[in-house]
PDB file of N, CA and C in Angstrom:
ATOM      1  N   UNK A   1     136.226 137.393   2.970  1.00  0.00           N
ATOM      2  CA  UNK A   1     136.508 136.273   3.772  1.00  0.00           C
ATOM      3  C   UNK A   1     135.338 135.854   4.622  1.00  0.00           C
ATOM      4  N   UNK A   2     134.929 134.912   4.306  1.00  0.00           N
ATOM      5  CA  UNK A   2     133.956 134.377   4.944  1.00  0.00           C
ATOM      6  C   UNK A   2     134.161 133.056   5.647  1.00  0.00           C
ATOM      7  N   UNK A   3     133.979 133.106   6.853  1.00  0.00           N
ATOM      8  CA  UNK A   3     134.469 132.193   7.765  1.00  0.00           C
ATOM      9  C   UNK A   3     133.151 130.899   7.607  1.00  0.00           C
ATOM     10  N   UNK A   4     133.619 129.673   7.181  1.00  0.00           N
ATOM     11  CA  UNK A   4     132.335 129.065   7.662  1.00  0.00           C
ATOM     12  C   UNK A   4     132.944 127.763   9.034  1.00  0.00           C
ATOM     13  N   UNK A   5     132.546 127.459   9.715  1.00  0.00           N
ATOM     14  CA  UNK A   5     131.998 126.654  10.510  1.00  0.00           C
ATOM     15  C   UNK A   5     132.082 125.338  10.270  1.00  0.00           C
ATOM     16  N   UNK A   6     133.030 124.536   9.769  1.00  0.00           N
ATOM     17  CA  UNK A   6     132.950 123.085  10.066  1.00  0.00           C
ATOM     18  C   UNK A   6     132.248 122.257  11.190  1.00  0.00           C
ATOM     19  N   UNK A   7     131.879 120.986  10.805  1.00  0.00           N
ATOM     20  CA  UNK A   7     131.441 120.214  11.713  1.00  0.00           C
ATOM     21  C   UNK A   7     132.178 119.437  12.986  1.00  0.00           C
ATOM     22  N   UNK A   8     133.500 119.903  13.035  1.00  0.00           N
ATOM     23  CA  UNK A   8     133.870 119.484  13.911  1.00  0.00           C
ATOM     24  C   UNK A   8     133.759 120.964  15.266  1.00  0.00           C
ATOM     25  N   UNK A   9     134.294 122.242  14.426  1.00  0.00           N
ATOM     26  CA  UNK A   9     133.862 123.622  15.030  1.00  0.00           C
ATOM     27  C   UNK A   9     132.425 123.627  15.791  1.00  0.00           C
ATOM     28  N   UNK A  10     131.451 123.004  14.971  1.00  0.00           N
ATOM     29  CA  UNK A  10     130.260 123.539  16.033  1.00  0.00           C
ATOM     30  C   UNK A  10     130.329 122.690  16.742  1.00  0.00           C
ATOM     31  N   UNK A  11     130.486 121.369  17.077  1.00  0.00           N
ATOM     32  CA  UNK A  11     130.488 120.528  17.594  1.00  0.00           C
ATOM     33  C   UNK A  11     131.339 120.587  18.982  1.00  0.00           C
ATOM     34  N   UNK A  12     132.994 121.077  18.675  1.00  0.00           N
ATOM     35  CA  UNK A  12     133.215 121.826  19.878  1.00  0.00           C
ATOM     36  C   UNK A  12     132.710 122.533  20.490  1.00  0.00           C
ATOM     37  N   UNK A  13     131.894 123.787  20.146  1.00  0.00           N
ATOM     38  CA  UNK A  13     131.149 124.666  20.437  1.00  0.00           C
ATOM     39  C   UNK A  13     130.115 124.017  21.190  1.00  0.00           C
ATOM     40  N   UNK A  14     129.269 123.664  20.597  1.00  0.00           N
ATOM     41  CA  UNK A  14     128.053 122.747  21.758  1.00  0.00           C
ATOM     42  C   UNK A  14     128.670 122.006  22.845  1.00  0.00           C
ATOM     43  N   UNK A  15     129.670 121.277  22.645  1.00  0.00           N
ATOM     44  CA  UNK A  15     130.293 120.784  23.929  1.00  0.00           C
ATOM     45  C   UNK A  15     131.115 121.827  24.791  1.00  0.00           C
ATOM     46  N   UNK A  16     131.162 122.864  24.280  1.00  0.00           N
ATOM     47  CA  UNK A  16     132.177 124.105  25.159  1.00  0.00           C
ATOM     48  C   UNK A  16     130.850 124.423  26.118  1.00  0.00           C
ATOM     49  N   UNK A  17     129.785 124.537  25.176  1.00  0.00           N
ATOM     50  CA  UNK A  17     128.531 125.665  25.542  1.00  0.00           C
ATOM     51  C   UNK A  17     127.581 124.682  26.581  1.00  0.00           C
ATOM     52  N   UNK A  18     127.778 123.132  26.385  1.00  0.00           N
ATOM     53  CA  UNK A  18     126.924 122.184  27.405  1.00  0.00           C
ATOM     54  C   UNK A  18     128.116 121.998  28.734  1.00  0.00           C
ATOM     55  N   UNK A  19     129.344 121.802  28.471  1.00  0.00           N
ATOM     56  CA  UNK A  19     130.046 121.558  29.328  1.00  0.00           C
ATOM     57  C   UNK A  19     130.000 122.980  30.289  1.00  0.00           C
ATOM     58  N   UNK A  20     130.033 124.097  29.906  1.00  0.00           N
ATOM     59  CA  UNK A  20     129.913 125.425  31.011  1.00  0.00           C
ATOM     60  C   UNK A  20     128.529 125.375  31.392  1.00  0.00           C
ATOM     61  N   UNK A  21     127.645 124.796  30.820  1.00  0.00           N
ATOM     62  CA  UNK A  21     126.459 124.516  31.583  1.00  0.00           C
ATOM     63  C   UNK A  21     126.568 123.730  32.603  1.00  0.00           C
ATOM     64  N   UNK A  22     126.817 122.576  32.135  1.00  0.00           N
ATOM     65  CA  UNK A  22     126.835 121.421  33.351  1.00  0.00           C
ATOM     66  C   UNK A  22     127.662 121.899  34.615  1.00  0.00           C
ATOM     67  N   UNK A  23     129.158 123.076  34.273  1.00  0.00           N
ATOM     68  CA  UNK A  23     129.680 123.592  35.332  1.00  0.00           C
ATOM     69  C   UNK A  23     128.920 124.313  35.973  1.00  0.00           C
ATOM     70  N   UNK A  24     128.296 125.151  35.971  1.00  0.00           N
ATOM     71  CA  UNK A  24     127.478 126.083  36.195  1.00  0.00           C
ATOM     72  C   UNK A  24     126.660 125.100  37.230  1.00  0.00           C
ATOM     73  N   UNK A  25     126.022 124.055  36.949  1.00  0.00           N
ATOM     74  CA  UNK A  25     125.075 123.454  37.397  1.00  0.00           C
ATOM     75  C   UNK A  25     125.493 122.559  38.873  1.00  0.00           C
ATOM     76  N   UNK A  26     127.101 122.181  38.509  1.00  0.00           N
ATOM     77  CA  UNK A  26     127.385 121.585  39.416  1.00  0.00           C
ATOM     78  C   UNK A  26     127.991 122.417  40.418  1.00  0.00           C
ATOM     79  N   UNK A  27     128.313 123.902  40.057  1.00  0.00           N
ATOM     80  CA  UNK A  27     128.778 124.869  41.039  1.00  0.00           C
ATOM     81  C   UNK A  27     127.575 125.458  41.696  1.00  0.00           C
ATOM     82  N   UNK A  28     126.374 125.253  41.511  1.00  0.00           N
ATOM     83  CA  UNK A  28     125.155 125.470  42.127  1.00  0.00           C
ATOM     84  C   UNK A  28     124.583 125.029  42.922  1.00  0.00           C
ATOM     85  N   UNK A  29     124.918 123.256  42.459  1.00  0.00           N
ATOM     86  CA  UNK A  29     124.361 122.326  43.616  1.00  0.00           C
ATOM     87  C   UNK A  29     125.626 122.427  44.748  1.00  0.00           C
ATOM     88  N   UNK A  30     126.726 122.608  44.579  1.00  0.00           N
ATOM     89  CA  UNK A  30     127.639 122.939  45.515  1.00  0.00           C
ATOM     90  C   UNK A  30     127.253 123.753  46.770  1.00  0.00           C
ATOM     91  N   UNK A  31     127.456 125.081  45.851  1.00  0.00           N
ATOM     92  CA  UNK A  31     126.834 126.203  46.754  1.00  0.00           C
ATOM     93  C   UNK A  31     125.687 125.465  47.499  1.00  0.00           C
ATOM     94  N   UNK A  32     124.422 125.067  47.045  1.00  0.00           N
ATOM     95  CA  UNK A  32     123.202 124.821  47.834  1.00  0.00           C
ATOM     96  C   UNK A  32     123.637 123.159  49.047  1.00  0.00           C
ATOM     97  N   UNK A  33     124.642 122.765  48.564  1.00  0.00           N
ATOM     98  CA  UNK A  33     125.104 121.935  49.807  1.00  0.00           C
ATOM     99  C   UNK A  33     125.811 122.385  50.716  1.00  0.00           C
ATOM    100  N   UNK A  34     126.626 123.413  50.413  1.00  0.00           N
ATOM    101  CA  UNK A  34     127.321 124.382  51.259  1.00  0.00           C
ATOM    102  C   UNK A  34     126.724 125.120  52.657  1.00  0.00           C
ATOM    103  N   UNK A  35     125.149 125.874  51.705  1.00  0.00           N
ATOM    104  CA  UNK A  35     124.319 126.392  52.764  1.00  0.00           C
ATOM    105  C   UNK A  35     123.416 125.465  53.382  1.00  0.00           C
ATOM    106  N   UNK A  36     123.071 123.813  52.719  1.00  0.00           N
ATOM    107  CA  UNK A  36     122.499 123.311  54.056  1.00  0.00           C
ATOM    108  C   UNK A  36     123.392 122.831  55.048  1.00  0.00           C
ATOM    109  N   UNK A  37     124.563 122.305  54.462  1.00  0.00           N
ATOM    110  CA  UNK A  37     125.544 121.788  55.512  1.00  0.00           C
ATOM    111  C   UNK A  37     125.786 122.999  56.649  1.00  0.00           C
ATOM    112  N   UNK A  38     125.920 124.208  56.209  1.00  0.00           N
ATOM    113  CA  UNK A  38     125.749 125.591  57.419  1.00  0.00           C
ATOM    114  C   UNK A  38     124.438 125.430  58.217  1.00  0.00           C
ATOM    115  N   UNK A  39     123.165 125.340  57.485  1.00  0.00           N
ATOM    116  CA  UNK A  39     122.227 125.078  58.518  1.00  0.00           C
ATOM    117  C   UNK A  39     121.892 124.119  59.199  1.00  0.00           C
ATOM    118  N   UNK A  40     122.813 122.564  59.119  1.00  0.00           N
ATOM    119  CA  UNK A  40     122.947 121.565  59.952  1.00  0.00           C
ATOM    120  C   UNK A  40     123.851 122.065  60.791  1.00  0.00           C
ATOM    121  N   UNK A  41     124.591 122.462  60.355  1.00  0.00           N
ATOM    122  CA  UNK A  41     126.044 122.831  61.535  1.00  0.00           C
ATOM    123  C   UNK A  41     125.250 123.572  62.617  1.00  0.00           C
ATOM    124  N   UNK A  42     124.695 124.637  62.387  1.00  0.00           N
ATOM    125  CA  UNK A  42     123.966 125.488  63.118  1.00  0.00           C
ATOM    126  C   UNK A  42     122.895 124.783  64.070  1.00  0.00           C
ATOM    127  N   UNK A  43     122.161 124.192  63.467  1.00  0.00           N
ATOM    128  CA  UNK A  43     121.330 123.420  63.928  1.00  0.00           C
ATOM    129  C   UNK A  43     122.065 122.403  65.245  1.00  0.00           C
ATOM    130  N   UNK A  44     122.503 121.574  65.062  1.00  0.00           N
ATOM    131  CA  UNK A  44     123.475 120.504  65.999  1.00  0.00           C
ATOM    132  C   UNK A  44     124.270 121.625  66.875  1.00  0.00           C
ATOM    133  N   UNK A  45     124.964 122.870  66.449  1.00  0.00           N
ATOM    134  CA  UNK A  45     125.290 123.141  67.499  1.00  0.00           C
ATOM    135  C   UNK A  45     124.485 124.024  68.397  1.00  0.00           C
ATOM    136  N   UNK A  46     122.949 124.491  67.953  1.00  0.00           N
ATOM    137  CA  UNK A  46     122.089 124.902  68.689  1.00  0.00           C
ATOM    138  C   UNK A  46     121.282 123.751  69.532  1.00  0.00           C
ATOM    139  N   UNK A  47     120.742 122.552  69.215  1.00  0.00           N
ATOM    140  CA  UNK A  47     120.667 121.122  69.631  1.00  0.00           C
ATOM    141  C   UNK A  47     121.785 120.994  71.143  1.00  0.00           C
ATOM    142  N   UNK A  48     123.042 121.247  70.779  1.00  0.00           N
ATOM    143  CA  UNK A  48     124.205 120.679  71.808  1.00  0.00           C
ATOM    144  C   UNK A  48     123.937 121.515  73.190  1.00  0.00           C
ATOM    145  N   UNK A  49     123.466 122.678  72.417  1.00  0.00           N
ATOM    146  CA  UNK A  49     123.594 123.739  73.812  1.00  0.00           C
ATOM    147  C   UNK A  49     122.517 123.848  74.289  1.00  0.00           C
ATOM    148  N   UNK A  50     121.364 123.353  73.941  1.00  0.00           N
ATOM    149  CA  UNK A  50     119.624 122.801  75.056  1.00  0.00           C
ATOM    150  C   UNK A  50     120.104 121.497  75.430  1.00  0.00           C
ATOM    151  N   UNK A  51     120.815 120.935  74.914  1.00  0.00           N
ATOM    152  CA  UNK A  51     120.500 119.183  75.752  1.00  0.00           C
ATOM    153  C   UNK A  51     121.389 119.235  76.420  1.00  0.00           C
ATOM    154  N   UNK A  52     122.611 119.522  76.578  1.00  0.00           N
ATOM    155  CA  UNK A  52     123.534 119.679  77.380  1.00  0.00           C
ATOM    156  C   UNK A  52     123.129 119.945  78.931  1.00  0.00           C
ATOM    157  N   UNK A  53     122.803 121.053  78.978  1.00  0.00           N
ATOM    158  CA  UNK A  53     121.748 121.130  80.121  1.00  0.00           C
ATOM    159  C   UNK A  53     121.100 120.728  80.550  1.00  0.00           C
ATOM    160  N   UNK A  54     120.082 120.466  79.977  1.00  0.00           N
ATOM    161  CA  UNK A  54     119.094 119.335  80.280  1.00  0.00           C
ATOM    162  C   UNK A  54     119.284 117.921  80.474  1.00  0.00           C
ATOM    163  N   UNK A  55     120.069 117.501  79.972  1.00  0.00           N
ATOM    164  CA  UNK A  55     120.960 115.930  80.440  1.00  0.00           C
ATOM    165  C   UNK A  55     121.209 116.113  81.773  1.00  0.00           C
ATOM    166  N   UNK A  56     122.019 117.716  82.005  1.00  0.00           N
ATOM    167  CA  UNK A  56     122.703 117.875  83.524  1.00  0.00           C
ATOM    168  C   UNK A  56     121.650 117.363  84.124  1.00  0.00           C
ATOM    169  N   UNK A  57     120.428 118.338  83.952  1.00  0.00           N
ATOM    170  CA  UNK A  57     119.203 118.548  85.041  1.00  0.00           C
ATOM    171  C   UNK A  57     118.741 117.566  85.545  1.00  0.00           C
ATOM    172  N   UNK A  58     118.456 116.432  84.165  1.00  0.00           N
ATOM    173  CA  UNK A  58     117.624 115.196  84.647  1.00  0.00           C
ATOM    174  C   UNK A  58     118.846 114.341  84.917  1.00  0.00           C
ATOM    175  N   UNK A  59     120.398 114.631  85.161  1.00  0.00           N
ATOM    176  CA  UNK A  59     121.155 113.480  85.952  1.00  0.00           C
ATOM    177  C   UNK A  59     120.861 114.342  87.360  1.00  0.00           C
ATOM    178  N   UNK A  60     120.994 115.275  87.643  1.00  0.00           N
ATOM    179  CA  UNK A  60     120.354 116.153  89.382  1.00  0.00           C
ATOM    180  C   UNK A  60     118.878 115.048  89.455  1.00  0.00           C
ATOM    181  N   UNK A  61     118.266 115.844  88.590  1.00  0.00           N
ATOM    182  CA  UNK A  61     116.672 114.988  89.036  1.00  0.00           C
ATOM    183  C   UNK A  61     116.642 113.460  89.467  1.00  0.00           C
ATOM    184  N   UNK A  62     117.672 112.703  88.742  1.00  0.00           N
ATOM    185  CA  UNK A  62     117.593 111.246  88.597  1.00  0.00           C
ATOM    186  C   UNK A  62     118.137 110.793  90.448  1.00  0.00           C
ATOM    187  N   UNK A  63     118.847 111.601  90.594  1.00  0.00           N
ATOM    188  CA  UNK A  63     119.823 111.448  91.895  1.00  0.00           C
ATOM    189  C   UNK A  63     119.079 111.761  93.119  1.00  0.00           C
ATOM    190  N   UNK A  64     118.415 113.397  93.145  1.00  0.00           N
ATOM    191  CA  UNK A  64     117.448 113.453  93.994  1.00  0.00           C
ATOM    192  C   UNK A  64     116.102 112.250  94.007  1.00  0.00           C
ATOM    193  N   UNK A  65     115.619 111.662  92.809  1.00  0.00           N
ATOM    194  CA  UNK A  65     114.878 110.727  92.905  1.00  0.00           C
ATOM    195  C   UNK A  65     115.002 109.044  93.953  1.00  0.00           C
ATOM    196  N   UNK A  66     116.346 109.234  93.846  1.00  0.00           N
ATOM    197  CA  UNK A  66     117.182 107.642  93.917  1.00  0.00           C
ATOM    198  C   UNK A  66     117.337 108.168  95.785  1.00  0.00           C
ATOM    199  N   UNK A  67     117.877 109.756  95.998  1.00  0.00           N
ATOM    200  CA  UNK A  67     117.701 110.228  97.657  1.00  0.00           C
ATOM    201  C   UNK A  67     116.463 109.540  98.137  1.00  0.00           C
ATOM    202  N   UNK A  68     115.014 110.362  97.329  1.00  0.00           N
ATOM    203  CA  UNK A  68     113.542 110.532  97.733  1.00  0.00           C
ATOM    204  C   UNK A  68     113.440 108.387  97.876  1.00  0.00           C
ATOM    205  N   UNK A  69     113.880 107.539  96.940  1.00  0.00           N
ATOM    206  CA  UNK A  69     113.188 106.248  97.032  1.00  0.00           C
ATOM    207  C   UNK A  69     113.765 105.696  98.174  1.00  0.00           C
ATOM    208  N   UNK A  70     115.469 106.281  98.456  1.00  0.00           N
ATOM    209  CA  UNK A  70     116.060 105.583 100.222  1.00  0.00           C
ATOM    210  C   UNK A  70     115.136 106.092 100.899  1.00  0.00           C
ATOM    211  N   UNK A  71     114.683 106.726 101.185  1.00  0.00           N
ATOM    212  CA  UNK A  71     114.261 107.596 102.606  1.00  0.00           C
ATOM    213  C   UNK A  71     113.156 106.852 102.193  1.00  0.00           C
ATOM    214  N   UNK A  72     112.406 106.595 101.251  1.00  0.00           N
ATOM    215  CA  UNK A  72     110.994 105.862 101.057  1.00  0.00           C
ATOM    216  C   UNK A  72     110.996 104.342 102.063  1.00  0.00           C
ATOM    217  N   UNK A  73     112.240 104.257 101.562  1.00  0.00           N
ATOM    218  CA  UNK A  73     112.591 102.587 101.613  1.00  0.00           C
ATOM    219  C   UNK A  73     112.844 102.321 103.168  1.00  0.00           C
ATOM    220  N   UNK A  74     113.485 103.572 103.889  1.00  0.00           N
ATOM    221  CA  UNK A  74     113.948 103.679 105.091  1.00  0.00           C
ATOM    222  C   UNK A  74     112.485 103.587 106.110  1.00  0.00           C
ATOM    223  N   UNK A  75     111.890 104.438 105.744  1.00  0.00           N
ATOM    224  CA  UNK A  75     110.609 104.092 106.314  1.00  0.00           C
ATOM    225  C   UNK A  75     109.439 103.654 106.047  1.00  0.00           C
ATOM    226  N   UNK A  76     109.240 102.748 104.949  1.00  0.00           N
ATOM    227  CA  UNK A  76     108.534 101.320 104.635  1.00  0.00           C
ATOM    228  C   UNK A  76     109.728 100.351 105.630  1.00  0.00           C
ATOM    229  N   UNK A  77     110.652 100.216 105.941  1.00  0.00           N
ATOM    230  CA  UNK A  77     111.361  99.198 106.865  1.00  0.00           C
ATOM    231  C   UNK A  77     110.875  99.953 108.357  1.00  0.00           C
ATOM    232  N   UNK A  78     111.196 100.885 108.351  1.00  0.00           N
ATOM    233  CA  UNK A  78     110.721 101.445 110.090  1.00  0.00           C
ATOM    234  C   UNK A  78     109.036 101.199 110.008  1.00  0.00           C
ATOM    235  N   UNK A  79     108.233 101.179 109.351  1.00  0.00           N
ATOM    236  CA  UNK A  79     106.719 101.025 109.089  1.00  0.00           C
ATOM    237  C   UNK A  79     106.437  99.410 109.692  1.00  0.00           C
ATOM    238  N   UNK A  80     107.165  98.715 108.791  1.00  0.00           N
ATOM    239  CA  UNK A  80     107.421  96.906 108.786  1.00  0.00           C
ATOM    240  C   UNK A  80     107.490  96.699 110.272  1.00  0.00           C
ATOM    241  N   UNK A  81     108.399  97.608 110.833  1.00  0.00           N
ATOM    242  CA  UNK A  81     109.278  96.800 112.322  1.00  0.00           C
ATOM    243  C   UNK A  81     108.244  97.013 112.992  1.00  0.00           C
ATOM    244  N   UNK A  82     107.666  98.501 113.119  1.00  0.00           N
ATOM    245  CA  UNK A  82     106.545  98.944 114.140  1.00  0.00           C
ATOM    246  C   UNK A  82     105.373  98.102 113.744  1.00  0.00           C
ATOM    247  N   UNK A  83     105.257  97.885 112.617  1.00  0.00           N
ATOM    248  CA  UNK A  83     104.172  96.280 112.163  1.00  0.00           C
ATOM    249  C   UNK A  83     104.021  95.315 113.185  1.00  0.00           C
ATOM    250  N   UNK A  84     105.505  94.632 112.725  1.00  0.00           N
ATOM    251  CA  UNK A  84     105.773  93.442 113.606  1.00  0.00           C
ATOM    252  C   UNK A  84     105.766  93.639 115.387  1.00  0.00           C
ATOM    253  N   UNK A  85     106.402  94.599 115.417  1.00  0.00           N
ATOM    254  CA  UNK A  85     106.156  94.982 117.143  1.00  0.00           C
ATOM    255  C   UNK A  85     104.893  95.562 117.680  1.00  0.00           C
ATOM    256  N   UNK A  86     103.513  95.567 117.114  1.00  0.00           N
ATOM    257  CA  UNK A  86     102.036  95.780 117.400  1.00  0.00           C
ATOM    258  C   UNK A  86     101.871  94.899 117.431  1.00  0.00           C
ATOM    259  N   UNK A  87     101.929  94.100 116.343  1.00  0.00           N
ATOM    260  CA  UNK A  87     101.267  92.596 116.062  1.00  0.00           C
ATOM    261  C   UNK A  87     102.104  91.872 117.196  1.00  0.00           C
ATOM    262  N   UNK A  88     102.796  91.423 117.332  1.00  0.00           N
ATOM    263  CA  UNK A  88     103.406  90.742 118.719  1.00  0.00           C
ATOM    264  C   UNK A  88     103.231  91.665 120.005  1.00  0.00           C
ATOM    265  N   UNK A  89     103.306  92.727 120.363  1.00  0.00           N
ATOM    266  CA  UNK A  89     102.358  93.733 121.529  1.00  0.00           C
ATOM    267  C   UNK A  89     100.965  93.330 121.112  1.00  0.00           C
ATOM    268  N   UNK A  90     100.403  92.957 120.799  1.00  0.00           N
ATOM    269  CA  UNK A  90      98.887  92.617 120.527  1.00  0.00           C
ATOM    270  C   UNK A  90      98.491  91.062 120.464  1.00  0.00           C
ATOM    271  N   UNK A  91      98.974  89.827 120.241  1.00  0.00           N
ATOM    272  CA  UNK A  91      99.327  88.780 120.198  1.00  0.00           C
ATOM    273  C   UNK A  91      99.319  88.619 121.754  1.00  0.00           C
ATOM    274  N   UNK A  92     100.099  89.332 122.455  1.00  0.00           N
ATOM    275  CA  UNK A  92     100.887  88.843 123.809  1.00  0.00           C
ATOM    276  C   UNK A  92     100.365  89.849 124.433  1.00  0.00           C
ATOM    277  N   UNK A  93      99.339  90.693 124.496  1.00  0.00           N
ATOM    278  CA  UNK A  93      97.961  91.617 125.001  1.00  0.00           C
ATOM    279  C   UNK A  93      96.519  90.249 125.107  1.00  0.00           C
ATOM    280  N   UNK A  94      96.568  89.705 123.593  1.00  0.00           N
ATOM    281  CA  UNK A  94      95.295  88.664 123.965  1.00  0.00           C
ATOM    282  C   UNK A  94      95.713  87.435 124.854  1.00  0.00           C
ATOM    283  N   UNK A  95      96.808  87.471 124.824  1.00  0.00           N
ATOM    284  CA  UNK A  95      97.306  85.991 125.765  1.00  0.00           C
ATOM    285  C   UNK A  95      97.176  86.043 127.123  1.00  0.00           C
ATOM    286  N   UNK A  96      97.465  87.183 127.308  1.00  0.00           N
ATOM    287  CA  UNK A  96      97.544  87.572 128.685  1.00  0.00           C
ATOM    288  C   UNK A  96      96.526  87.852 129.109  1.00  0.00           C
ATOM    289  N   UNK A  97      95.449  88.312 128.633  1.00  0.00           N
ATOM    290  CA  UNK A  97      94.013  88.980 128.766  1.00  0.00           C
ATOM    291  C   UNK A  97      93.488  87.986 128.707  1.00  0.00           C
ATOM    292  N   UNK A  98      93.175  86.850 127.693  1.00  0.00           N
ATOM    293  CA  UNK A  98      91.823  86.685 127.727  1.00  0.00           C
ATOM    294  C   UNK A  98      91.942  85.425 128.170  1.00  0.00           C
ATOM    295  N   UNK A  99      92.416  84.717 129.040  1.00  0.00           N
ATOM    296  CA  UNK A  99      92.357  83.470 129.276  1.00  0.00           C
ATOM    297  C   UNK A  99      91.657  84.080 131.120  1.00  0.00           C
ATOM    298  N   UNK A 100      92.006  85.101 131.763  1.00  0.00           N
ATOM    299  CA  UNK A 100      91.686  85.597 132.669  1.00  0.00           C
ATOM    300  C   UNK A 100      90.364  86.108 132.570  1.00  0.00           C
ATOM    301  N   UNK A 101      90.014  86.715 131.164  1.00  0.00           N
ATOM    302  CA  UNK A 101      88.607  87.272 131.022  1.00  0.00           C
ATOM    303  C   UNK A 101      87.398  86.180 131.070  1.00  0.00           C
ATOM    304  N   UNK A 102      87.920  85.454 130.200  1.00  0.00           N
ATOM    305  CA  UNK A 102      87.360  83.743 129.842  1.00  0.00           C
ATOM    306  C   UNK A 102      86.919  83.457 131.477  1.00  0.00           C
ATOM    307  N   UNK A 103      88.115  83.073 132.092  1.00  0.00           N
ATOM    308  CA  UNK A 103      87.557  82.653 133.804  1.00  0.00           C
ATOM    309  C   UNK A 103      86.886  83.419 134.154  1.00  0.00           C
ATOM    310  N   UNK A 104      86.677  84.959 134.245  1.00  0.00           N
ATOM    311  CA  UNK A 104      86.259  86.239 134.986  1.00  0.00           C
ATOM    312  C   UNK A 104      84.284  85.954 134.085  1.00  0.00           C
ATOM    313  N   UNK A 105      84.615  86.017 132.975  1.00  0.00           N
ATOM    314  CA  UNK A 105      82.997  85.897 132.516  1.00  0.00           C
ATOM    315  C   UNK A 105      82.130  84.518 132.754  1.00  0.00           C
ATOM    316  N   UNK A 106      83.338  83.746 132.991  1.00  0.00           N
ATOM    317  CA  UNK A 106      82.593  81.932 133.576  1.00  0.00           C
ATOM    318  C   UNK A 106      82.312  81.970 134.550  1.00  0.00           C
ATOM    319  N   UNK A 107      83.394  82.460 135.530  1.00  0.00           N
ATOM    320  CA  UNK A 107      82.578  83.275 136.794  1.00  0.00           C
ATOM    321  C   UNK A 107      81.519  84.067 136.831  1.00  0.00           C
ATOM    322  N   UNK A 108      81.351  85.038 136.198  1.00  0.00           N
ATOM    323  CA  UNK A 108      80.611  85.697 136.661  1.00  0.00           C
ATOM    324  C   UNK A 108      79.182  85.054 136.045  1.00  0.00           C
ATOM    325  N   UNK A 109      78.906  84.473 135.060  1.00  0.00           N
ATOM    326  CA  UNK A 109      78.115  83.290 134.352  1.00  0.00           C
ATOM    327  C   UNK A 109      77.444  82.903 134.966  1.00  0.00           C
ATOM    328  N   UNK A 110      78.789  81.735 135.872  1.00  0.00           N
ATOM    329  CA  UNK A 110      78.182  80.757 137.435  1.00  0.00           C
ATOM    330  C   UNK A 110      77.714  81.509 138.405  1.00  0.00           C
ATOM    331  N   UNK A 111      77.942  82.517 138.634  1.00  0.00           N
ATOM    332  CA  UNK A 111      77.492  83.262 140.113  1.00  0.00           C
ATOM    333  C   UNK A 111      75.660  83.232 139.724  1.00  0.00           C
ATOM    334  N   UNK A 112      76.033  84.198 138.326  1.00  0.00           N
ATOM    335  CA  UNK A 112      74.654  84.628 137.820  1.00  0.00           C
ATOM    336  C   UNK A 112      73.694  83.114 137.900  1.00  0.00           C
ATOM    337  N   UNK A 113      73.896  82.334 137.715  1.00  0.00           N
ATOM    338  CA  UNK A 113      73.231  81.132 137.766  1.00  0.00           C
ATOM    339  C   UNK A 113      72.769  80.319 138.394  1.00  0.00           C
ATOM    340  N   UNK A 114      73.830  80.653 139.710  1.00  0.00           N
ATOM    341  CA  UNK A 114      73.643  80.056 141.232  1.00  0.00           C
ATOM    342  C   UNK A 114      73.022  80.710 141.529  1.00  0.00           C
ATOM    343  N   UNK A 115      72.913  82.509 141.666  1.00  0.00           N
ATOM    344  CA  UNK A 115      71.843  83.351 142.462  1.00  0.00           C
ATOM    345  C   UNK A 115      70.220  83.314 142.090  1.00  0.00           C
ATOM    346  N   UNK A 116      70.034  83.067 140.438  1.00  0.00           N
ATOM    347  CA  UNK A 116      68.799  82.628 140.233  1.00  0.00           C
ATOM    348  C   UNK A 116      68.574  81.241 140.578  1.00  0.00           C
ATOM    349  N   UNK A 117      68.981  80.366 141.519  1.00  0.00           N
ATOM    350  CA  UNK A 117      68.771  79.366 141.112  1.00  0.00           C
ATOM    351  C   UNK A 117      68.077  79.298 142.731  1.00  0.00           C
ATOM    352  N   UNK A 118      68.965  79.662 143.223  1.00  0.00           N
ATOM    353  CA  UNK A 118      69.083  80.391 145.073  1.00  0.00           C
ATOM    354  C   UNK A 118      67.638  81.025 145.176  1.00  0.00           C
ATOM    355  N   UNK A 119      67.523  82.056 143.951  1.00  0.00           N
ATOM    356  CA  UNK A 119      66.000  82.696 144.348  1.00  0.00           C
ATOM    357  C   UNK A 119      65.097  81.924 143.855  1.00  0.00           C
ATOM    358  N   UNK A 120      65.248  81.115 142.967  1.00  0.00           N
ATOM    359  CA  UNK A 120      63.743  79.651 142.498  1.00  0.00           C
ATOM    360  C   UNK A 120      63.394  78.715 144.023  1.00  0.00           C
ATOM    361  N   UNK A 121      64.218  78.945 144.881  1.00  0.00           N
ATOM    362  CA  UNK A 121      64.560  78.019 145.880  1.00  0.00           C
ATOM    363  C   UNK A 121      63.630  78.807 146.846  1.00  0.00           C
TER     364      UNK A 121
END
């Protein structure tokens, strides 16, 4: 008894023998999506647990910043006022001064002018 092999027999056969290939192939790329999808997972949840923190920190930092620019702001306005109150103390220093100095040096001008004039005499 000798078995032979029709053409429809091998023909199954190659498609038995390509089709467990192609399984094979697609249970491989599986697996290898399996283990990157694990090392994204891993990844993002190592990612979650540095920024997490660090978001905190720089919303602290952002807040102490926004403290540090009032108090900036508080005294650039106290800076301004003591501005304006020199400059008007100084304004109302020359007003008062020099219209008296003005007479005091015209005087003293004329004296000087009369006494040489006294000694040409």
């Amino acid at each position: 008894m000798t078995a032979s092999l029709s053409g429809e027999d091998v023909t199954a056969i190659v498609v038995a023998v390509v089709g467990g290939i192609l399984l094979v192939g697609v249970l491989l790329g599986i697996a290898s999506m399996m283990r990157t999808l694990r090392s994204l997972r891993a990844a993002v949840d190592q990612l979650q647990k540095e920024t997490i923190p660090l978001v905190a920190d720089l919303h602290t930092t952002v807040r102490h910043a926004n403290d540090d620019l009032e108090r900036v702001d508080r005294v650039l306005e106290s800076v301004e006022s003591i501005s304006v109150t020199v400059d008007s103390a100084s304004r109302l220093a020359y007003l008062t001064f020099s219209n008296p100095v003005v007479k005091g040096l015209a005087f003293a001008s004329g004296t000087a002018r009369a006494v040489r004039r006294m000694r040409r005499d």
